[in-house]
Protein backbone atom coordinates (compact mmCIF):
# COMPACT_ATOMS: atom_id res chain seq x y z
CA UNK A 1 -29.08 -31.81 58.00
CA UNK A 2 -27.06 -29.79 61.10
CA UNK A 3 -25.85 -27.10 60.77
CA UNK A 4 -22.44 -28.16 61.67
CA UNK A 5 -22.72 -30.72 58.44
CA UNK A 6 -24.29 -28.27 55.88
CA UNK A 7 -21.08 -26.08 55.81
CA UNK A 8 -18.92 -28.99 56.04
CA UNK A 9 -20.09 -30.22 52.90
CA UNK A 10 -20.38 -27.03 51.42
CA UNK A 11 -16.69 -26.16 52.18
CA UNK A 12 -15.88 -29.53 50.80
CA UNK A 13 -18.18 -29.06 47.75
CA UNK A 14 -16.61 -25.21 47.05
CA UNK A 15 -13.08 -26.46 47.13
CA UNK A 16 -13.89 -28.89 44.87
CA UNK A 17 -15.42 -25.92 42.25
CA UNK A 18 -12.57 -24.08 42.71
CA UNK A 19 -10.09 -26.96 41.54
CA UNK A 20 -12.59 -27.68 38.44
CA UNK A 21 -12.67 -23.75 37.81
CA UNK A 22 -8.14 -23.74 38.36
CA UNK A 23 -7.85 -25.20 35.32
CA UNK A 24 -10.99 -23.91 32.65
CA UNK A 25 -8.75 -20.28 33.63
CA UNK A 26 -5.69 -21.71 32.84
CA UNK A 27 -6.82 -22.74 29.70
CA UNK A 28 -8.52 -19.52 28.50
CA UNK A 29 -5.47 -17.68 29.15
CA UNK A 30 -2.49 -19.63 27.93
CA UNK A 31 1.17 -19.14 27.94
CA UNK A 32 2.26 -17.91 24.49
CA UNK A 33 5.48 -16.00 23.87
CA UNK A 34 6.29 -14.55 20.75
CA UNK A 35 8.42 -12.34 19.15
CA UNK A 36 8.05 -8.89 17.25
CA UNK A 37 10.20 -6.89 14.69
CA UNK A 38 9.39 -3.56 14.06
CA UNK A 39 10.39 -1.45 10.96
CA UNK A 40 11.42 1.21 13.09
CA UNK A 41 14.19 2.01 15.22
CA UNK A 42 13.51 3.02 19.17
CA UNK A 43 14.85 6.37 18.88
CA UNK A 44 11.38 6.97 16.90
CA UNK A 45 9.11 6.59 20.25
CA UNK A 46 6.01 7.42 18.79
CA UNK A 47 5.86 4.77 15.78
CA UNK A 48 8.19 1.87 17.16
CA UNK A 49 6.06 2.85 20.46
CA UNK A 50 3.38 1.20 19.01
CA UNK A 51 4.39 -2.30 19.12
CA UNK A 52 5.51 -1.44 22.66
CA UNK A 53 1.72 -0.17 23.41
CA UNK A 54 0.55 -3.91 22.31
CA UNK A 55 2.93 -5.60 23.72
CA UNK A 56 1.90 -4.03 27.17
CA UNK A 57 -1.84 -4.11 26.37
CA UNK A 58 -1.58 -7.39 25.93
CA UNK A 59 0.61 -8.35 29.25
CA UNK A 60 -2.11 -6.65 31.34
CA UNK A 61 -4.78 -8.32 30.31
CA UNK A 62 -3.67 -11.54 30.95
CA UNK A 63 -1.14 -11.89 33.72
CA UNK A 64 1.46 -11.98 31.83
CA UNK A 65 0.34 -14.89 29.85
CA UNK A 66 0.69 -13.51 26.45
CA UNK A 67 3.59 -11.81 26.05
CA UNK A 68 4.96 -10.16 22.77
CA UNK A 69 8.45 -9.11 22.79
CA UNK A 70 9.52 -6.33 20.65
CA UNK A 71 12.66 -6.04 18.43
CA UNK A 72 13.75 -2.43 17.25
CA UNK A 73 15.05 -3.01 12.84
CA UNK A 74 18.10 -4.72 12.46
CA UNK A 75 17.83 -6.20 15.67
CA UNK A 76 16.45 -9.50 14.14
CA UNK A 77 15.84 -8.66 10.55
CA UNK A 78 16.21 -5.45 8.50
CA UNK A 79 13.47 -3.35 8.71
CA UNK A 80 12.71 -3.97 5.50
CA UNK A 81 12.38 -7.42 5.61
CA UNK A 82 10.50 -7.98 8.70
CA UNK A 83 7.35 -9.32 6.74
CA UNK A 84 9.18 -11.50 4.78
CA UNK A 85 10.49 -12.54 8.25
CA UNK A 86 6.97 -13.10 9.40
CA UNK A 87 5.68 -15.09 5.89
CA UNK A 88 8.77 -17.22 6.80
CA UNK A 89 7.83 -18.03 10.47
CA UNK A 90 11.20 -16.77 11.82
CA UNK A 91 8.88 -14.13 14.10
CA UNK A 92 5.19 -14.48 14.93
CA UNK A 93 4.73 -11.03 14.23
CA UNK A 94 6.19 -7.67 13.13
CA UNK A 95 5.11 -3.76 12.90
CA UNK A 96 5.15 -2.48 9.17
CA UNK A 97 4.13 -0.63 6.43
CA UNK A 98 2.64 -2.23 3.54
CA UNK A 99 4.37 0.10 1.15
CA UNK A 100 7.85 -1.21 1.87
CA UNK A 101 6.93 -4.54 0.06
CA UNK A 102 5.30 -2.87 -2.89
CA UNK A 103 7.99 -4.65 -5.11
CA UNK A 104 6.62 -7.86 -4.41
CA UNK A 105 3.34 -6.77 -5.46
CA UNK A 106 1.96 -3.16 -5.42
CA UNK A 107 -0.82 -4.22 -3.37
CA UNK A 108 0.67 -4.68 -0.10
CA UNK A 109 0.88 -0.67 -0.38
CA UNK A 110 -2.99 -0.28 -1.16
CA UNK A 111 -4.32 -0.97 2.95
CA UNK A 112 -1.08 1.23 3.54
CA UNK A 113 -1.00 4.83 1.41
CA UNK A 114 -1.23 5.26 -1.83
CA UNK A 115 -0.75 9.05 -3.47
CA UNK A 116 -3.65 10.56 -3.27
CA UNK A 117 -5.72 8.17 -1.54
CA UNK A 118 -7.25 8.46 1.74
CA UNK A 119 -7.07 10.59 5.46
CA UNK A 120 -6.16 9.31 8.25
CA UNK A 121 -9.75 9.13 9.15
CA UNK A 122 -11.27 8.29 5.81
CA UNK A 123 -8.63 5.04 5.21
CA UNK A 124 -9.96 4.48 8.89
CA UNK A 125 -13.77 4.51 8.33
CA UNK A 126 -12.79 2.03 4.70
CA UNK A 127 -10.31 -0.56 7.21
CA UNK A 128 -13.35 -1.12 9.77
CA UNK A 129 -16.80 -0.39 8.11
CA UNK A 130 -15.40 -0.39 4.30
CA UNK A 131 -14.07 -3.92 4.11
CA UNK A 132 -10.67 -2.97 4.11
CA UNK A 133 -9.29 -5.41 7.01
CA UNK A 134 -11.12 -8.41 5.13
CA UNK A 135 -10.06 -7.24 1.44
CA UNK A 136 -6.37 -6.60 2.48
CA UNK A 137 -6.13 -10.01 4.26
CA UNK A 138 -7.46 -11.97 1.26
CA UNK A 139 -4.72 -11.24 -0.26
CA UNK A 140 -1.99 -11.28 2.57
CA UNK A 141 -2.89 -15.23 2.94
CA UNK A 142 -1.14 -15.68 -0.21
CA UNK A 143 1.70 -14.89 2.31
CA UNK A 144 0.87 -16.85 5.03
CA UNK A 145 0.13 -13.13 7.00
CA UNK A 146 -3.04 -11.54 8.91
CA UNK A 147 -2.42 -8.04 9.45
CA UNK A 148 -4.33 -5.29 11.28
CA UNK A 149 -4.36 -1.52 11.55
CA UNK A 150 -1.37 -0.80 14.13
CA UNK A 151 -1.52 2.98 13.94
CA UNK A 152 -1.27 5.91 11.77
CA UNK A 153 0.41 9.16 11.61
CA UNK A 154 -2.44 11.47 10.12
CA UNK A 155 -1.24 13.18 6.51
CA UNK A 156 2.40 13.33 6.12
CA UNK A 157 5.11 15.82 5.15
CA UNK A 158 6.29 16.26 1.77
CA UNK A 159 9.48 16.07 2.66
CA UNK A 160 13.37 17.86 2.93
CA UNK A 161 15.04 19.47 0.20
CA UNK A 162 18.62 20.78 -0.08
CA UNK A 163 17.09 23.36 -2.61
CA UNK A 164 13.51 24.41 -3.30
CA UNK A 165 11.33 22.88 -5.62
CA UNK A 166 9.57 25.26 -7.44
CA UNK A 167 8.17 23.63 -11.15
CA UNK A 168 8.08 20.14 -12.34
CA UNK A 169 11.40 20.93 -14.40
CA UNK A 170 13.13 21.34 -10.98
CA UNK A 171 12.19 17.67 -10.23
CA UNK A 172 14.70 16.50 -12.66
CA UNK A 173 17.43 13.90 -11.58
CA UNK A 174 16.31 14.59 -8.02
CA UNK A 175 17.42 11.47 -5.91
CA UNK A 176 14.68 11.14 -3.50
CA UNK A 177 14.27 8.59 -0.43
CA UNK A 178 10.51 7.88 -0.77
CA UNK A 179 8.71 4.88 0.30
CA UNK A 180 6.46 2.73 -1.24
CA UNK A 181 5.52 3.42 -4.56
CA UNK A 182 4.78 6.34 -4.89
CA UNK A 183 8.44 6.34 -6.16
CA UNK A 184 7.19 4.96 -9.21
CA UNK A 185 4.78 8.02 -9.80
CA UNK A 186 7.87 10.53 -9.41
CA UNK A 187 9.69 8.42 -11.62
CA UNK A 188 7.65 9.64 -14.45
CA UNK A 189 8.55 13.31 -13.63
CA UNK A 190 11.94 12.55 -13.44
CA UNK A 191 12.39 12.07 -9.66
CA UNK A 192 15.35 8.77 -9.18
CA UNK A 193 13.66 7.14 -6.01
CA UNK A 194 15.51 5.48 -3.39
CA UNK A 195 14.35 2.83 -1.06
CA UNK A 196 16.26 3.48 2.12
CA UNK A 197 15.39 1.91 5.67
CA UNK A 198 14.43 5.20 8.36
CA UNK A 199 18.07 4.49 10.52
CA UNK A 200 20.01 5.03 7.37
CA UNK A 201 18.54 7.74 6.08
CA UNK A 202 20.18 10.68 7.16
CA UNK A 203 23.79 9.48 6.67
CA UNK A 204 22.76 9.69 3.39
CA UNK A 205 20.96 12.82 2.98
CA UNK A 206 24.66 14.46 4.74
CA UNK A 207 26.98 12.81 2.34
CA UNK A 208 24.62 13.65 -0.90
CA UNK A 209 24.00 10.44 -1.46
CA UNK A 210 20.70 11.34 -1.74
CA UNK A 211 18.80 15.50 -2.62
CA UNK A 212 15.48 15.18 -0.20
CA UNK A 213 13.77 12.54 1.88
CA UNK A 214 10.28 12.14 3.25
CA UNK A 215 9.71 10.48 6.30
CA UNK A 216 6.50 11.23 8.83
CA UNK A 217 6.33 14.49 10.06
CA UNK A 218 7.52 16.96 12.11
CA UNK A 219 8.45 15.09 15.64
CA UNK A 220 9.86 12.57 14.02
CA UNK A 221 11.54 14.06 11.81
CA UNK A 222 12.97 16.83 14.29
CA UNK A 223 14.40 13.90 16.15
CA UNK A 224 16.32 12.66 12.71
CA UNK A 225 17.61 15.47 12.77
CA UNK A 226 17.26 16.01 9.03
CA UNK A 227 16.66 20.11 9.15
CA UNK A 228 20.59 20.67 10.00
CA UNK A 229 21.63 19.01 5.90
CA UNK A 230 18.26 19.86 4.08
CA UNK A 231 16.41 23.27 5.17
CA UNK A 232 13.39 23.08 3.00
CA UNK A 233 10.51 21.29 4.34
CA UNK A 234 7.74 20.58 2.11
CA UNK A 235 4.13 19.53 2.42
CA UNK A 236 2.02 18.16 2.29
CA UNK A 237 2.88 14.47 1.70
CA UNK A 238 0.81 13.57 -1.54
CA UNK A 239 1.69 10.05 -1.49
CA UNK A 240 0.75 9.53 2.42
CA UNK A 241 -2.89 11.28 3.25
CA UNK A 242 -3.39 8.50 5.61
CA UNK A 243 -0.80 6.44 6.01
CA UNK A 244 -1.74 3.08 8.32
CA UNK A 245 1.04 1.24 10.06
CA UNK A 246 0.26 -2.80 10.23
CA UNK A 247 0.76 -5.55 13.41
CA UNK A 248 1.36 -8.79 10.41
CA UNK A 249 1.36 -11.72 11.95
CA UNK A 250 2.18 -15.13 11.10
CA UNK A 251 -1.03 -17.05 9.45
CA UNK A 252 -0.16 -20.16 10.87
CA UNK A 253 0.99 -18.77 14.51
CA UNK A 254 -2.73 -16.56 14.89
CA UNK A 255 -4.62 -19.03 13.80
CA UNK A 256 -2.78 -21.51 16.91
CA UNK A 257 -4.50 -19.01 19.25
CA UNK A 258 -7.70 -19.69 21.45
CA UNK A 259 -10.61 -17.39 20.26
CA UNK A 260 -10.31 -15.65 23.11
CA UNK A 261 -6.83 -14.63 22.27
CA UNK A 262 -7.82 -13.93 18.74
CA UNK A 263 -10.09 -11.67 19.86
CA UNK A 264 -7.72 -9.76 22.79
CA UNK A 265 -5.42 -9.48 19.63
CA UNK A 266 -7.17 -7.62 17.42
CA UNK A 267 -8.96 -5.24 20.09
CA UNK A 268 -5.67 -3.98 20.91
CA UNK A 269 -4.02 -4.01 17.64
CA UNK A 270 -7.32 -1.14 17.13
CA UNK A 271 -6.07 0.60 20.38
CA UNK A 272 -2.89 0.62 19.45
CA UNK A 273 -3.96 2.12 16.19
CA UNK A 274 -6.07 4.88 17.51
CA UNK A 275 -3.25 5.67 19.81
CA UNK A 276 0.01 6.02 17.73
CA UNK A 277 -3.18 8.59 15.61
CA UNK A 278 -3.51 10.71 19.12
CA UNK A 279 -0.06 11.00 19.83
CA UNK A 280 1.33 12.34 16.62
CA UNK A 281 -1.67 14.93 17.01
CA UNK A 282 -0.29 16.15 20.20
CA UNK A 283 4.00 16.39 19.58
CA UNK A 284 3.54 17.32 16.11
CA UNK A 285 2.02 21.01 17.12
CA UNK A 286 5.40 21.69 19.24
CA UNK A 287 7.47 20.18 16.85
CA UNK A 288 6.74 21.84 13.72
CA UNK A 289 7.58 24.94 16.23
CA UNK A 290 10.83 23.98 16.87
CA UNK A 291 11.75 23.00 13.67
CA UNK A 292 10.93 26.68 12.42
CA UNK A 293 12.95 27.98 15.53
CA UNK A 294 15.89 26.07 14.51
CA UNK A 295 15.57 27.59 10.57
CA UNK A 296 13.55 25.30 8.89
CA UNK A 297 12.00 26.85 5.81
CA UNK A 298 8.12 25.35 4.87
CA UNK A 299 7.25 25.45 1.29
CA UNK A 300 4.04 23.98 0.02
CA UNK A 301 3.86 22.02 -3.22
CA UNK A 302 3.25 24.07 -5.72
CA UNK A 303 -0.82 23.81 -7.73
CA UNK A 304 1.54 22.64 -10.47
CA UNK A 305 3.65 19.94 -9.40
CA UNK A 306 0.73 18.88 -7.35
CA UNK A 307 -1.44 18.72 -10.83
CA UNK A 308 0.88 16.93 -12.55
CA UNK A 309 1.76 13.67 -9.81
CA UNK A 310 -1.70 13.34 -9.72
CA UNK A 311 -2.38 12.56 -13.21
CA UNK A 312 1.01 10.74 -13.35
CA UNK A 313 -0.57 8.84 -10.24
CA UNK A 314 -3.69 7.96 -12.08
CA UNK A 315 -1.65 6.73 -15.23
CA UNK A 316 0.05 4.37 -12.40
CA UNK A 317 -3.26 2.77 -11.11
CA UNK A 318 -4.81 2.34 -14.91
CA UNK A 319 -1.75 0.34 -15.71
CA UNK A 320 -1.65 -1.47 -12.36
CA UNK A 321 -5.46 -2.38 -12.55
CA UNK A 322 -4.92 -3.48 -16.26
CA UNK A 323 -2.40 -6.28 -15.27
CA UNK A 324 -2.75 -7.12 -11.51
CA UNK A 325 -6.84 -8.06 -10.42
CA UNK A 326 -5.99 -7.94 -6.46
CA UNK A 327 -4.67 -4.78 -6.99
CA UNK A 328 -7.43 -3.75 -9.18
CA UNK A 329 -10.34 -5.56 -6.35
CA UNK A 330 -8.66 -3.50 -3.59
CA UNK A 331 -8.32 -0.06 -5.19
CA UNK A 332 -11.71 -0.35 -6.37
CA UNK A 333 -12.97 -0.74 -3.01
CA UNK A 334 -11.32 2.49 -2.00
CA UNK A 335 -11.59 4.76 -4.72
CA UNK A 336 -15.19 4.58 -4.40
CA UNK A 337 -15.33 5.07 -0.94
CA UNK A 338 -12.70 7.89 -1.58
CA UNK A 339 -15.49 10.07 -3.71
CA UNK A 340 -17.60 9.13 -0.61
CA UNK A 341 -15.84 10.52 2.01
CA UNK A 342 -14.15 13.83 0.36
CA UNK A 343 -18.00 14.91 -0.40
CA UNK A 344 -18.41 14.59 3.10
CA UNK A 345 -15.53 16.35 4.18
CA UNK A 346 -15.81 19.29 2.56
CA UNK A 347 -18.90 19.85 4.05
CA UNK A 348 -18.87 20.79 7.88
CA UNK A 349 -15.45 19.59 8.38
CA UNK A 350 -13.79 21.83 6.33
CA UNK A 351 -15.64 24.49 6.61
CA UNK A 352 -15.36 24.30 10.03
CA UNK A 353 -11.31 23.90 10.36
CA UNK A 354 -10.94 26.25 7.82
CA UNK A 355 -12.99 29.09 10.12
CA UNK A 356 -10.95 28.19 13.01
CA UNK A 357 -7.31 28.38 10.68
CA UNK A 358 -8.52 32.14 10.17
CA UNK A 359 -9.11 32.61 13.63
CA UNK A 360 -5.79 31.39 14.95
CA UNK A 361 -3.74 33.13 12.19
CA UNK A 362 -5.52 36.36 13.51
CA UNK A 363 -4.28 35.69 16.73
CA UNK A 364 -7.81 35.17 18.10
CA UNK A 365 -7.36 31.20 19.28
């Protein structure tokens, strides 16, 4: 064969691979559009971010080909309802917390926060080595949902108070915006808990609707502006050591998706997660600041009210593992795991952060 003819033919023969290869890309990368609501409104970067982060994430790693849009709450559904939205197959997907839905059944809270469960990290280590993501989608199929971890805020405040909280008598016919249900542990010491969507909150914290609130944390709840009607801040945030934020996504509309896709989904439904994690690290420092510029007051839980929602918590669960067995599967997964981890922790970790504590409040750091 010539020279001439070799690379005539092999021109001939490479256009022809590229047409066969035109179309085995096209199919590994799809067109799918779908849409997102979130729980949160925008005005809350950091947590609606994070079905922003995905969204994006997703975009760049395929041309453009899968594309999520993302709804702020009340934009397509209240952001209460967005899972029911995504059970229903009116969205593909939504960004959640578990814990709003705990009236259904208290198990949606369990992969969420529970009071005194786990850290951010330990309620990590339990949703990727423990089980968790497995356990907590067993029962979400009942549902027609598959959910992953879609970020977390690290241990929450306790809250804002029009008046401090000093005993468990001052608890007494307290009207309280608390989510999930660790409503129904205050209940007990006479807290009246209100379910109350993040946007609407502080309309009613002004107007007395409602005594305190919890929300996140500090930069969030700096930009809610709840310091100028409630002055006490309280922490920490019992009923939210770890709280994980969820991507739920239709059952039916996932498992439509080439593996590939699959796959790209959950990797950056973990970014995502370990993102929304770093970020609140980072503003929360300058925002607890500011909040104590601007006259917030920081009271910790006192030993005793502490004491006593614990054991009310643990009266909770007995009752709640005595009726309800997927409740009782998944909090058995993570209570042992819980002794676990806090054995660790108090090891080197603490001991550690605790030495460096003293040295920044001696002005050494």
């Amino acid at each position: 064969m010539d020279r001439r003819s070799f690379i005539t033919k092999a021109a001939v023969g490479g256009a022809a691979a590229s047409a066969l290869a035109a179309p085995a890309l096209a199919q590994s990368a799809p067109k799918v559009t779908w849409r997102l609501a979130s729980s949160f409104p925008k005005s809350l970067d950091t947590i609606f971010g994070g079905a922003e982060v995905l969204s994006k994430m997703l975009s760049e790693a395929t041309d453009g080909n899968f594309q999520i849009q993302v709804f702020s709450a009340g934009e397509l559904v209240p952001g209460l309802q967005a899972a029911d939205a995504v059970t229903e197959g009116t969205v593909e997907c939504c960004h959640t917390v578990g814990y709003y839905y705990w009236g259904k059944d208290p198990t949606f809270a369990l992969a969420a926060a529970v009071p005194f469960s786990l850290s951010a990290r330990g309620i990590n280590a339990w949703h990727y080595h423990g089980g968790g993501i497995d356990l907590y989608n067993e029962f979400l199929a009942q549902h027609n949902i598959v959910a992953f971890p879609g970020g977390n805020t690290g241990v929450q405040m306790g809250g804002w108070f029009r008046r401090e909280i000093n005993t468990v008598a001052d608890m007494q016919g307290l009207k309280m915006r608390v989510g999930g249900f660790a409503g129904k542990v205050m209940e007990r010491l006479g807290v009246v808990p209100q379910q109350i969507a993040g946007g609407d909150i502080y309309p009613a914290l002004e107007k007395g609707t409602i005594d305190a609130t919890e929300w996140v944390g500090p930069y969030d709840d700096e930009k809610l502006g709840f310091f100028k009607v409630a002055p006490y801040y309280y922490y920490p945030g019992w009923w939210e050591g770890g709280p994980t934020v969820h991507f739920m996504f239709n059952k039916s509309a996932y498992e439509g998706l080439t593996p590939a896709y699959q796959s790209l989904l959950r990797t950056a439904c973990h970014a995502a997660d370990a993102n929304m994690l770093q970020l609140y690290d980072w503003k929360n420092p300058t925002a607890i600041k500011s909040l104590v510029a601007q006259g917030t007051q920081l009271r910790p839980f006192s030993p005793e009210i502490l004491q006593a929602c614990f054991e009310a918590a643990n009266e909770v669960y007995a009752e709640m593992e005595a009726s309800n067995p997927a409740f009782k599967k998944i909090w058995e997964s993570i209570k042992a795991f819980r002794s676990e981890h806090y054995t660790w922790a108090q090891i080197a970790e603490y001991n550690y952060d605790t030495f460096m504590m003293v040295q920044q409040n001696a002005g050494k750091l």
